[in-house]
PDB file of N, CA and C in Angstrom:
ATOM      1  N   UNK A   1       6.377 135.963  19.363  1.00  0.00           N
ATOM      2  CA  UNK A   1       5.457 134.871  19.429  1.00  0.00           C
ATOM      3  C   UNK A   1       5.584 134.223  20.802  1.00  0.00           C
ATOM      4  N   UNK A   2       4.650 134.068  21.028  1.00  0.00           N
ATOM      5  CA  UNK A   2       4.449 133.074  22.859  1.00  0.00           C
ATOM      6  C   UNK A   2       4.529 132.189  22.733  1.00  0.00           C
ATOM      7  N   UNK A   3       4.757 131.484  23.737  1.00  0.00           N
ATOM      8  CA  UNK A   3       4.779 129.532  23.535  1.00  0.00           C
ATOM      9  C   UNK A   3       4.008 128.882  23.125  1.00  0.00           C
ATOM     10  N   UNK A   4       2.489 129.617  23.888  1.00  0.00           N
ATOM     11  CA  UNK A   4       1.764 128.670  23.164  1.00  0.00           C
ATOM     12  C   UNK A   4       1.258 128.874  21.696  1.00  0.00           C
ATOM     13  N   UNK A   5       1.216 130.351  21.737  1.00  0.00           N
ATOM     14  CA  UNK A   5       1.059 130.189  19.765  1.00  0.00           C
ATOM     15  C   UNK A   5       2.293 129.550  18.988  1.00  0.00           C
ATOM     16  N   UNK A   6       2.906 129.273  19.898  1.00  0.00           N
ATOM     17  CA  UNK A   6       4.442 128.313  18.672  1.00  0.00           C
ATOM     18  C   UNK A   6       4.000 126.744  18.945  1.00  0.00           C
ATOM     19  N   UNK A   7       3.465 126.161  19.640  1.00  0.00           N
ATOM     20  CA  UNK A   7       2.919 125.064  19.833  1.00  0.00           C
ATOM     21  C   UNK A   7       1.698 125.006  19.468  1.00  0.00           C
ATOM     22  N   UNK A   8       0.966 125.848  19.561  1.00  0.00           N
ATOM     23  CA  UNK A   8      -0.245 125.513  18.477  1.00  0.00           C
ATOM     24  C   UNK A   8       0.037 125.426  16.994  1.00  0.00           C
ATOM     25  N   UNK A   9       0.957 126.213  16.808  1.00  0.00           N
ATOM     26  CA  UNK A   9       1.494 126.208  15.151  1.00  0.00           C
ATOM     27  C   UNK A   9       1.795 125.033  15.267  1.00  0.00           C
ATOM     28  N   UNK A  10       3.090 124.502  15.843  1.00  0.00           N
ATOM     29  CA  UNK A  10       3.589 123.271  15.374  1.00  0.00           C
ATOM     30  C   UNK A  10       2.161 122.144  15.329  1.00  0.00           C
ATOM     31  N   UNK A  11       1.304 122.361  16.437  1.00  0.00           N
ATOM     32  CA  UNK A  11       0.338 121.416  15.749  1.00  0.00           C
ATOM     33  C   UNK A  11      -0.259 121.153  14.741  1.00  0.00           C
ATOM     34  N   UNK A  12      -0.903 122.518  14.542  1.00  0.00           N
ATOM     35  CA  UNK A  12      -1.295 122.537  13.376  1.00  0.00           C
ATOM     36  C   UNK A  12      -0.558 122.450  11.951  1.00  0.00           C
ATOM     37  N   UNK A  13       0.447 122.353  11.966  1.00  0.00           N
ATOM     38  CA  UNK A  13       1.445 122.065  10.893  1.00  0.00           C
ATOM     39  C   UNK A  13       1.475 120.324  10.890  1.00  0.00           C
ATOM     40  N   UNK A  14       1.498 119.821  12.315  1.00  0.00           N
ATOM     41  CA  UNK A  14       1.106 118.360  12.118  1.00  0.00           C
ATOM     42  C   UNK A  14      -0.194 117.574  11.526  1.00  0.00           C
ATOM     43  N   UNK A  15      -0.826 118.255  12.262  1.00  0.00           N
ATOM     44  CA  UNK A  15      -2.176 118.405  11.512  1.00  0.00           C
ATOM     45  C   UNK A  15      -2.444 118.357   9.924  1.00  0.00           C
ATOM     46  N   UNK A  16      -2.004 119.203   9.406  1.00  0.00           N
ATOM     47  CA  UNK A  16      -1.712 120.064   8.299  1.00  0.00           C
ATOM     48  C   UNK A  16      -1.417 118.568   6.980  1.00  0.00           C
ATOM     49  N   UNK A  17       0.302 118.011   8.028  1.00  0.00           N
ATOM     50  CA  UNK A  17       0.653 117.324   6.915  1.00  0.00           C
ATOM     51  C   UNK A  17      -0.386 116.157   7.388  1.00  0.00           C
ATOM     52  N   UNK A  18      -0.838 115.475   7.964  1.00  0.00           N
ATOM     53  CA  UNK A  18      -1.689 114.242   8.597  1.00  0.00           C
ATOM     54  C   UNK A  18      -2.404 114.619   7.794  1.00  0.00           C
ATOM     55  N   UNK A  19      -3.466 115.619   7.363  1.00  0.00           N
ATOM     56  CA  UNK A  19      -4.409 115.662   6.444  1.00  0.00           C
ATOM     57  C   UNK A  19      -3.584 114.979   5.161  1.00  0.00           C
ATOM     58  N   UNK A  20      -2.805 116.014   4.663  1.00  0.00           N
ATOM     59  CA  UNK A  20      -2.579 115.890   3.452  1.00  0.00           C
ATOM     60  C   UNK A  20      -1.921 114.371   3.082  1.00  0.00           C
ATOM     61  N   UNK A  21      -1.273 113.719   3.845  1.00  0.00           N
ATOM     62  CA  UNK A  21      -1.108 112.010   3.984  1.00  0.00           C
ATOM     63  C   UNK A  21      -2.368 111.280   3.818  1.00  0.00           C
ATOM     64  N   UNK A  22      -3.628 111.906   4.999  1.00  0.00           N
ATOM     65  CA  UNK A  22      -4.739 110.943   4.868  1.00  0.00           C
ATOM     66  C   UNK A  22      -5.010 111.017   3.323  1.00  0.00           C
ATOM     67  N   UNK A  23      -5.285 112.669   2.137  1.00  0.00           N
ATOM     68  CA  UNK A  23      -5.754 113.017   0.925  1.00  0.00           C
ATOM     69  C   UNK A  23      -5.313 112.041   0.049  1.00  0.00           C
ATOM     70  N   UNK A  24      -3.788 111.724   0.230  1.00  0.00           N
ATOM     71  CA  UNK A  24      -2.556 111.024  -0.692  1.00  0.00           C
ATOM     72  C   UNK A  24      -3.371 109.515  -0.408  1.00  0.00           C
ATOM     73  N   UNK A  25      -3.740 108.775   0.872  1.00  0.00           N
ATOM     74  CA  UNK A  25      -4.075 107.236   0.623  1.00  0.00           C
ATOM     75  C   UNK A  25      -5.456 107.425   0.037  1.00  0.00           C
ATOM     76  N   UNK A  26      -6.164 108.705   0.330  1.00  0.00           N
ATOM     77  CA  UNK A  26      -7.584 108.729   0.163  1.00  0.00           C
ATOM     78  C   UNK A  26      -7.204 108.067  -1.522  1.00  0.00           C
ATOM     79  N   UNK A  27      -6.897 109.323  -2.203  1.00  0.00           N
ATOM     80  CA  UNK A  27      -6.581 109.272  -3.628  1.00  0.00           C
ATOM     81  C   UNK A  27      -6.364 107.930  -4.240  1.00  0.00           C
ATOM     82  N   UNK A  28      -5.602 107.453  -3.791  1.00  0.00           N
ATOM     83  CA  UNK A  28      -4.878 105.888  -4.148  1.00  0.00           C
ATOM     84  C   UNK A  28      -5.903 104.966  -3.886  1.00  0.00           C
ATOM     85  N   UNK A  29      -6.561 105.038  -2.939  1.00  0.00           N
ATOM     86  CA  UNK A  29      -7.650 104.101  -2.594  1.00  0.00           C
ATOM     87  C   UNK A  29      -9.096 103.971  -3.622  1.00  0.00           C
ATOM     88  N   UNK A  30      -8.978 105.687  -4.596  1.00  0.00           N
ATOM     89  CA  UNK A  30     -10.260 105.598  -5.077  1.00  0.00           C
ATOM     90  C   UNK A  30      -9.777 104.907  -6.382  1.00  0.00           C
ATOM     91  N   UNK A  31      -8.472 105.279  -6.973  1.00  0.00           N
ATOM     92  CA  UNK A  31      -8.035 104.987  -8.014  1.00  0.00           C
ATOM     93  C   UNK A  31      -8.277 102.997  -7.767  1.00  0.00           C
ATOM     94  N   UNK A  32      -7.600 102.854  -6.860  1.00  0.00           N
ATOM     95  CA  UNK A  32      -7.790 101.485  -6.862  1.00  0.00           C
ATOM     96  C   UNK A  32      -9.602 100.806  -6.781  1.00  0.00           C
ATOM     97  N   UNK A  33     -10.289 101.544  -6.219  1.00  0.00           N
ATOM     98  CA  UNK A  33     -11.741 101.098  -6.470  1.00  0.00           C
ATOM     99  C   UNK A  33     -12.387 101.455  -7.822  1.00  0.00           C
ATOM    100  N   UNK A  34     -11.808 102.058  -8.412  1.00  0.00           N
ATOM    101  CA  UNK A  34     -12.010 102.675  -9.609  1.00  0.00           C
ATOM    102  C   UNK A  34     -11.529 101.409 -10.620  1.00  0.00           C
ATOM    103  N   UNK A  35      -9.994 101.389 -10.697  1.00  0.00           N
ATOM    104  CA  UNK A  35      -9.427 100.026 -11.044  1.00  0.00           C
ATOM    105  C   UNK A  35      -9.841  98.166 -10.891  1.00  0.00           C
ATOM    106  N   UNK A  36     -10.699  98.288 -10.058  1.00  0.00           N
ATOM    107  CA  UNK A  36     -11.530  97.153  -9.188  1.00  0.00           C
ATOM    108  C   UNK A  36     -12.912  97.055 -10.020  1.00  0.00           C
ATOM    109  N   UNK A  37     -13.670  98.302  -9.828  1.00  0.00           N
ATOM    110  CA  UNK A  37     -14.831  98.204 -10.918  1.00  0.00           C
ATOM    111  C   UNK A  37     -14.610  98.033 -12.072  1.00  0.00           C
ATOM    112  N   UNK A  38     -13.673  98.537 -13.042  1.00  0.00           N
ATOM    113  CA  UNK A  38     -13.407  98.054 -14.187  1.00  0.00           C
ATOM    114  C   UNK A  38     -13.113  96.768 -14.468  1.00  0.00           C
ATOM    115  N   UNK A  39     -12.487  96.017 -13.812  1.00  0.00           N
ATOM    116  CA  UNK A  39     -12.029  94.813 -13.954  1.00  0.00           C
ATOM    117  C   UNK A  39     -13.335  93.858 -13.693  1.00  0.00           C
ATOM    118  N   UNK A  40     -14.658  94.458 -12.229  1.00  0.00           N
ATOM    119  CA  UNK A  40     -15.656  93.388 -12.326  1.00  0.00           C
ATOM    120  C   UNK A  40     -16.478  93.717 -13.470  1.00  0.00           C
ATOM    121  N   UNK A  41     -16.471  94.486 -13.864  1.00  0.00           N
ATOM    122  CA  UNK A  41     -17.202  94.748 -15.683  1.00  0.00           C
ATOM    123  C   UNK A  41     -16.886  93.947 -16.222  1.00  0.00           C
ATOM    124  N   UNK A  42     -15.368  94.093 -17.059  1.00  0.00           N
ATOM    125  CA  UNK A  42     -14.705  92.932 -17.594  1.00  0.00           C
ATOM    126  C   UNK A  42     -15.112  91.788 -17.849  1.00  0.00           C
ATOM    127  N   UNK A  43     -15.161  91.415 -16.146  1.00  0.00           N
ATOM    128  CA  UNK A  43     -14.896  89.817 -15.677  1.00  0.00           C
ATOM    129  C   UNK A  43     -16.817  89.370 -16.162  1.00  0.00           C
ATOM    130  N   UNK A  44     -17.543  90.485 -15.865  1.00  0.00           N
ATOM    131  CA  UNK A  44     -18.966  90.050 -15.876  1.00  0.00           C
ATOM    132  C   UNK A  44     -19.546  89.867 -17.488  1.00  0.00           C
ATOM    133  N   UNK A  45     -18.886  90.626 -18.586  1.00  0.00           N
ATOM    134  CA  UNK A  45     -18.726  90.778 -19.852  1.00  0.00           C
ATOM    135  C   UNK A  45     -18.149  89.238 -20.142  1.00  0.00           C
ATOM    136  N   UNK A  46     -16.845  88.920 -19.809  1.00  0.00           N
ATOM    137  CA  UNK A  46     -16.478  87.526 -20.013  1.00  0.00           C
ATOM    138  C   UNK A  46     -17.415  86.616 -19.595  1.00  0.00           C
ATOM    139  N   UNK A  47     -17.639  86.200 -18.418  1.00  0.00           N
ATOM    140  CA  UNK A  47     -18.782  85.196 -18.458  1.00  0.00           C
ATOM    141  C   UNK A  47     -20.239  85.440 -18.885  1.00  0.00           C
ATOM    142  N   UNK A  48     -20.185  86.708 -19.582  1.00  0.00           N
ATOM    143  CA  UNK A  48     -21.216  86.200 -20.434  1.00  0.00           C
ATOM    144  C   UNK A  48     -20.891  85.644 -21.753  1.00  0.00           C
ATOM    145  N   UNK A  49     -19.818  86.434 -22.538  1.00  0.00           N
ATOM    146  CA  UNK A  49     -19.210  85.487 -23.364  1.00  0.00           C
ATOM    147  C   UNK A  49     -19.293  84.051 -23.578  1.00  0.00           C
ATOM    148  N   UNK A  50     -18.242  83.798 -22.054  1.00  0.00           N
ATOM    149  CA  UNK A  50     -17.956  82.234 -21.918  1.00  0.00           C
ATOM    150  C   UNK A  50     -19.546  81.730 -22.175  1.00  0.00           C
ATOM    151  N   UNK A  51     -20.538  81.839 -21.541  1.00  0.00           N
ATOM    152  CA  UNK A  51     -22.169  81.617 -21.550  1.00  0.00           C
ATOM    153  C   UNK A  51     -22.626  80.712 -22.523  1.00  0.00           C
ATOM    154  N   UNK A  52     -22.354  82.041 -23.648  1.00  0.00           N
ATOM    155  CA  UNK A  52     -22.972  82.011 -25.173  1.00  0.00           C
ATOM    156  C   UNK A  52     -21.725  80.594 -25.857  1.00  0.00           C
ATOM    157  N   UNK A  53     -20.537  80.674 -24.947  1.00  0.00           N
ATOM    158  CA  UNK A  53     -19.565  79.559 -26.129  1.00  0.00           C
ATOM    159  C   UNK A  53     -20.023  78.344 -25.461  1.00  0.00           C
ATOM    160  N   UNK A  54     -20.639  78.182 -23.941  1.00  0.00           N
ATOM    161  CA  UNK A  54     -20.937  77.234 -23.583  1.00  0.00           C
ATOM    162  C   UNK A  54     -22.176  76.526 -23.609  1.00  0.00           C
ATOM    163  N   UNK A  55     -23.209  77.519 -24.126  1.00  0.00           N
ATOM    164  CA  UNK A  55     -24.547  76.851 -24.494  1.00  0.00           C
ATOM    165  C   UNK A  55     -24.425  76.486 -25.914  1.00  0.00           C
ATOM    166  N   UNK A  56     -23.201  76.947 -26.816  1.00  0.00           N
ATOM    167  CA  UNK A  56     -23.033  75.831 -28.220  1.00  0.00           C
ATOM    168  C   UNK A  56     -22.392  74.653 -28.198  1.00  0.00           C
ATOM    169  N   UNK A  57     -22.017  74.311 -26.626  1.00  0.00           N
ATOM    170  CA  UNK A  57     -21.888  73.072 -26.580  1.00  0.00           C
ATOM    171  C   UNK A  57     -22.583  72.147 -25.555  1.00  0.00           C
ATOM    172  N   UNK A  58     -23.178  72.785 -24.309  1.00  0.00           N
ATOM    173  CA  UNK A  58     -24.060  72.084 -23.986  1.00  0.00           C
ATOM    174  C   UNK A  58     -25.290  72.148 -24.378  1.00  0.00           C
ATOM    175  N   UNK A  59     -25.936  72.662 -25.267  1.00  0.00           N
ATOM    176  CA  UNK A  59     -26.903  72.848 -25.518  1.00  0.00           C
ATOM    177  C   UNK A  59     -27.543  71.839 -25.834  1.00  0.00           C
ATOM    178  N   UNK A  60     -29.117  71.236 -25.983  1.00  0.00           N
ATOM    179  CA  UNK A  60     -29.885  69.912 -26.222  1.00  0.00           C
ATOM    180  C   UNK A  60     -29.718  69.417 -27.663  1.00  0.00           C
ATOM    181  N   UNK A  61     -29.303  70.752 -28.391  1.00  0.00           N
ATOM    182  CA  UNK A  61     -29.306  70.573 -29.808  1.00  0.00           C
ATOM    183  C   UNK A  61     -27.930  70.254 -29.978  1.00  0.00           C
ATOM    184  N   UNK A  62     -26.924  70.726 -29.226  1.00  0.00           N
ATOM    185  CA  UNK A  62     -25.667  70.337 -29.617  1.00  0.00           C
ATOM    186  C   UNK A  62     -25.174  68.580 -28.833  1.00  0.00           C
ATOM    187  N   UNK A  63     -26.428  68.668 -27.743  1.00  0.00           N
ATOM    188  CA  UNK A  63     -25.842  67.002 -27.004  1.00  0.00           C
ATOM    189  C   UNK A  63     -27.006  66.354 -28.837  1.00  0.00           C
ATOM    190  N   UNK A  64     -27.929  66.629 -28.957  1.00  0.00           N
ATOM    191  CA  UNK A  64     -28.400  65.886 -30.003  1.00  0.00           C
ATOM    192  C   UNK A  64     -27.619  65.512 -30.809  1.00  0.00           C
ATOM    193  N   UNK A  65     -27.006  66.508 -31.394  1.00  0.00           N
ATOM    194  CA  UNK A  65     -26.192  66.317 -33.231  1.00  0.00           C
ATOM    195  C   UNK A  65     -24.971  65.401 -32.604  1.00  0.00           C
ATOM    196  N   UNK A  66     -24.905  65.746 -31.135  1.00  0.00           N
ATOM    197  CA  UNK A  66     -23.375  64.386 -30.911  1.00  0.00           C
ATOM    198  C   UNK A  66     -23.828  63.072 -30.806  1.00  0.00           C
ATOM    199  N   UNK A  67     -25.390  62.897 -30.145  1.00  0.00           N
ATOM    200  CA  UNK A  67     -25.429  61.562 -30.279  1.00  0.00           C
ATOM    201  C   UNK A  67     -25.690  60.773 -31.240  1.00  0.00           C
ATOM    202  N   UNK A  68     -26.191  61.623 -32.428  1.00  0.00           N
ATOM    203  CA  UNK A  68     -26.765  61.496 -33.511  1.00  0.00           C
ATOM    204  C   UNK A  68     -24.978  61.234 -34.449  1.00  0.00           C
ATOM    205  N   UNK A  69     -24.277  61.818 -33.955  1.00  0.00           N
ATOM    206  CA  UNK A  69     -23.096  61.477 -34.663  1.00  0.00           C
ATOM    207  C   UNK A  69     -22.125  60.485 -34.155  1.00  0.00           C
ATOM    208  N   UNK A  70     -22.879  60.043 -33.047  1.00  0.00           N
ATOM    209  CA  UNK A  70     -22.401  58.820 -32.289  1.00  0.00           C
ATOM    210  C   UNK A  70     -23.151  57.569 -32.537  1.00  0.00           C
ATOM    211  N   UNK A  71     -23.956  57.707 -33.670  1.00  0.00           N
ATOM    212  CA  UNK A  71     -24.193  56.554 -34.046  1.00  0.00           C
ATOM    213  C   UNK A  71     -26.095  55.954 -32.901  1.00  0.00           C
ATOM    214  N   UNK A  72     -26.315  57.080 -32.316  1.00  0.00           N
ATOM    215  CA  UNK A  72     -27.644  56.583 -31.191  1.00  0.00           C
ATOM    216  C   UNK A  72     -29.182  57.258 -32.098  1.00  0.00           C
ATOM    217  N   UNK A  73     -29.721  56.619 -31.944  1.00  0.00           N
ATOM    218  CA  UNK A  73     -31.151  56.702 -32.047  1.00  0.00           C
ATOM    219  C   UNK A  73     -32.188  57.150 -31.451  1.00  0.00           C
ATOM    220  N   UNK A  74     -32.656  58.265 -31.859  1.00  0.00           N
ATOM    221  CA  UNK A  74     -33.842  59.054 -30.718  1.00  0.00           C
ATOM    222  C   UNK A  74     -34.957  58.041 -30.588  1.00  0.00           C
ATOM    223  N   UNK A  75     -35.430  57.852 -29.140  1.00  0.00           N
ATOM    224  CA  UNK A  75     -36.549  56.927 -28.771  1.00  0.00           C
ATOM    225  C   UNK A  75     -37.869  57.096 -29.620  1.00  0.00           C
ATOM    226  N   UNK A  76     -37.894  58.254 -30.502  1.00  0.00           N
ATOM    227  CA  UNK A  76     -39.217  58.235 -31.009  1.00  0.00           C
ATOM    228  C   UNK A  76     -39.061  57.203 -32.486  1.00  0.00           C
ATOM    229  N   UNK A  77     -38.020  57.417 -32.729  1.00  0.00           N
ATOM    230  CA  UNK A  77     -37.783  56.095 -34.083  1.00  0.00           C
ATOM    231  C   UNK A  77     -37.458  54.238 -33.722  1.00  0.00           C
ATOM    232  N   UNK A  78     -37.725  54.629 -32.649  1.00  0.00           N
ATOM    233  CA  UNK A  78     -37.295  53.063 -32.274  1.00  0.00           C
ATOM    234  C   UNK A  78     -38.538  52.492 -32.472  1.00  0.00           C
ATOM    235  N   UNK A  79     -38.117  51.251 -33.158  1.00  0.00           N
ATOM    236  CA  UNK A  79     -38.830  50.280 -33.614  1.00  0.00           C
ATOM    237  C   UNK A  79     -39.375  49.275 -32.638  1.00  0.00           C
ATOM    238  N   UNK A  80     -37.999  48.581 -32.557  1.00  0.00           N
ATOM    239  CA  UNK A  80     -38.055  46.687 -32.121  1.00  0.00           C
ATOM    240  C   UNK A  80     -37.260  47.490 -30.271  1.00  0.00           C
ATOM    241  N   UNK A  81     -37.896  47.153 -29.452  1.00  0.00           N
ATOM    242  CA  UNK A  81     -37.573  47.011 -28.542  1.00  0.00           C
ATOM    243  C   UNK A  81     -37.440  45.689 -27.894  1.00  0.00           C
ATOM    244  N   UNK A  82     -35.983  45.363 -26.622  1.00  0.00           N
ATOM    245  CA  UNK A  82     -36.472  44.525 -25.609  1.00  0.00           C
ATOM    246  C   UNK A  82     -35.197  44.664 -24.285  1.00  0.00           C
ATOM    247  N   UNK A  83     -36.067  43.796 -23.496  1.00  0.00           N
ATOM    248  CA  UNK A  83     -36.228  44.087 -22.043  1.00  0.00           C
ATOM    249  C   UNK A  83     -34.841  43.246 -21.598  1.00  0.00           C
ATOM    250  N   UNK A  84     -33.819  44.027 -21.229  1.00  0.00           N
ATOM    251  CA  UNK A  84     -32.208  42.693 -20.976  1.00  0.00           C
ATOM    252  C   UNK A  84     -32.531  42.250 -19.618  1.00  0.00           C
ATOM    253  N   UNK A  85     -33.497  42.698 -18.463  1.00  0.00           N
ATOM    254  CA  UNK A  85     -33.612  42.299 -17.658  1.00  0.00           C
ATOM    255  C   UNK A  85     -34.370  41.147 -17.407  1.00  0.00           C
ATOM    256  N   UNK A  86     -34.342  39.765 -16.914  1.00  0.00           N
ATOM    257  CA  UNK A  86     -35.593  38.798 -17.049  1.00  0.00           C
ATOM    258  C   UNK A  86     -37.134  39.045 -16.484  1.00  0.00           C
ATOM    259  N   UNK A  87     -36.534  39.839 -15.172  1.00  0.00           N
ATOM    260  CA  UNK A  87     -38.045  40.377 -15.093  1.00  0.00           C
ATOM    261  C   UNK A  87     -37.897  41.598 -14.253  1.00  0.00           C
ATOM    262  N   UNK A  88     -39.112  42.522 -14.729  1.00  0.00           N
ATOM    263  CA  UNK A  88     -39.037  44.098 -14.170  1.00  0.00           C
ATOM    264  C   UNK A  88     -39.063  44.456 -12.460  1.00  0.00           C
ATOM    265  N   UNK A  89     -38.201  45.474 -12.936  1.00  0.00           N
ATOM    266  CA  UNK A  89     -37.619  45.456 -10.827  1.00  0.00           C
ATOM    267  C   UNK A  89     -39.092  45.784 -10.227  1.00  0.00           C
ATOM    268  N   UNK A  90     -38.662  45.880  -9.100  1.00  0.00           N
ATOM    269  CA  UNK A  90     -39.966  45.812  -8.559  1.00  0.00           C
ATOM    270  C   UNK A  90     -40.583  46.836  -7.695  1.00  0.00           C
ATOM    271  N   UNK A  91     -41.317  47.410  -7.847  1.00  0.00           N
ATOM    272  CA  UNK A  91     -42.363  48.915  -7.120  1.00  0.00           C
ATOM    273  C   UNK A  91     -41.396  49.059  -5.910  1.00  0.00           C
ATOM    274  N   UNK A  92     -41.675  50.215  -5.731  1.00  0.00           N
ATOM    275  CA  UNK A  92     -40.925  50.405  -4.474  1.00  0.00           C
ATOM    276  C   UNK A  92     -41.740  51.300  -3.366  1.00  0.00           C
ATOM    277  N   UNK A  93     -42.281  50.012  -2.159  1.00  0.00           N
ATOM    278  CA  UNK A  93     -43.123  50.491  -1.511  1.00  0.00           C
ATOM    279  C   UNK A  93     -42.744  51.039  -0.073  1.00  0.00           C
ATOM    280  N   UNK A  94     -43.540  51.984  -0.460  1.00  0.00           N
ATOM    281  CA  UNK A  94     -43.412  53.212   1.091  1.00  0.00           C
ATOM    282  C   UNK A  94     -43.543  52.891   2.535  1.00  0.00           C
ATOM    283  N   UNK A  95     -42.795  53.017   3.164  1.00  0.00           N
ATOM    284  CA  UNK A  95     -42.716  52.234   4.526  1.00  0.00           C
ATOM    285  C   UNK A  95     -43.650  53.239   5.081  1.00  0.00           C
ATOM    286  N   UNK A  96     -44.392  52.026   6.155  1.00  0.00           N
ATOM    287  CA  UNK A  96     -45.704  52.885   7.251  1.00  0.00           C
ATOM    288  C   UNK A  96     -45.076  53.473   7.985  1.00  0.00           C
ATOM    289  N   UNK A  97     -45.533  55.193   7.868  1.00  0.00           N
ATOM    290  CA  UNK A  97     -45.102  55.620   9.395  1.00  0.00           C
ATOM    291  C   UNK A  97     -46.447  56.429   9.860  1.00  0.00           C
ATOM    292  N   UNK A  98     -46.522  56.857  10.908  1.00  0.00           N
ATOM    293  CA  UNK A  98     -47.784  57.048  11.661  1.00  0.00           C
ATOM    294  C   UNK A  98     -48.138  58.429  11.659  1.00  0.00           C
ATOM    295  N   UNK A  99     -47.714  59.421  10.533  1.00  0.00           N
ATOM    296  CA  UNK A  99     -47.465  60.642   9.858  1.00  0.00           C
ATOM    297  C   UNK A  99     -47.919  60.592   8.419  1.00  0.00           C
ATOM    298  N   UNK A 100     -48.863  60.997   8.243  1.00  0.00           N
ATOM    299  CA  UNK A 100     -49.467  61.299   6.783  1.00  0.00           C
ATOM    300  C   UNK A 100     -49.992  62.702   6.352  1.00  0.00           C
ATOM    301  N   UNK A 101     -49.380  63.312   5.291  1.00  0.00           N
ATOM    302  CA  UNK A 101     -49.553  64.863   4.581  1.00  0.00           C
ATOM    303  C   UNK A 101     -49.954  64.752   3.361  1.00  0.00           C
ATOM    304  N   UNK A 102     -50.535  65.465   3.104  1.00  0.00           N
ATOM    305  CA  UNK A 102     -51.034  65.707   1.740  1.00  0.00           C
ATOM    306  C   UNK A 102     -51.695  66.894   1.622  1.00  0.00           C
ATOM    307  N   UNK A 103     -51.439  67.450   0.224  1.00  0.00           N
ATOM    308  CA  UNK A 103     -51.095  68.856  -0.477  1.00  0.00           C
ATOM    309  C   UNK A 103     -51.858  68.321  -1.409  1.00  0.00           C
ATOM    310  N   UNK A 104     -52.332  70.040  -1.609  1.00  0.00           N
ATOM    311  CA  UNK A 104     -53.428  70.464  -2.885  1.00  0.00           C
ATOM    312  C   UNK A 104     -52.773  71.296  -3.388  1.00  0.00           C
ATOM    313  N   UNK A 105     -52.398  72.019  -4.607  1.00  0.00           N
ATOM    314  CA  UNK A 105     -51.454  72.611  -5.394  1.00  0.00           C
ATOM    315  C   UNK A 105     -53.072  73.180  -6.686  1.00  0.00           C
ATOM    316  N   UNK A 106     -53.276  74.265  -6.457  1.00  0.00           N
ATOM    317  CA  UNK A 106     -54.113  74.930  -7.151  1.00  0.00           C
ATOM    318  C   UNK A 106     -53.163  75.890  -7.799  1.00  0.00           C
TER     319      UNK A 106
END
């Protein structure tokens, strides 16, 4: 064997294992993205869960039955109203500025 085919060998033997190192993190890396997607499944499965446990308690029907069990009265049964303020606040008017827009919304 000549020198340089013994130095090309040894390269390629470096070579060789450098591949097979890069294969070994390749591997580990997919397992771990693999391991990563499962877990954002999971996590996306749970908050929908959480979702459904949290619209039985915020829900309009569930703030209803609490106020309703708190002793409050929906505005459509109210009877006798009155006013604790002596007299009603007052409009609140738009200061002039020398810029005026207006929109049509079809």
């Amino acid at each position: 064997m000549r020198r340089v085919e013994f130095k090309l060998s040894l390269v390629y033997a470096v070579l060789l294992i450098v591949l097979a190192y890069a294969g070994t993190v390749n591997q580990g890396l997919l397992r771990r993205h693999a391991d990563l997607a499962q877990r954002a499944y999971e996590l996306a499965d749970s908050i929908a869960e959480l979702r459904t446990e949290t619209a039985s308690v915020r829900s309009p029907e569930a703030i209803n039955s609490w106020a309703v069990g708190m002793g409050m009265i929906p505005t459509t049964e109210i009877e006798n109203t009155s006013y604790i303020s002596p007299t009603l606040a007052p409009a609140p008017t738009p200061e002039a500025t020398g810029l005026e827009v207006r929109s049509l919304w079809r």
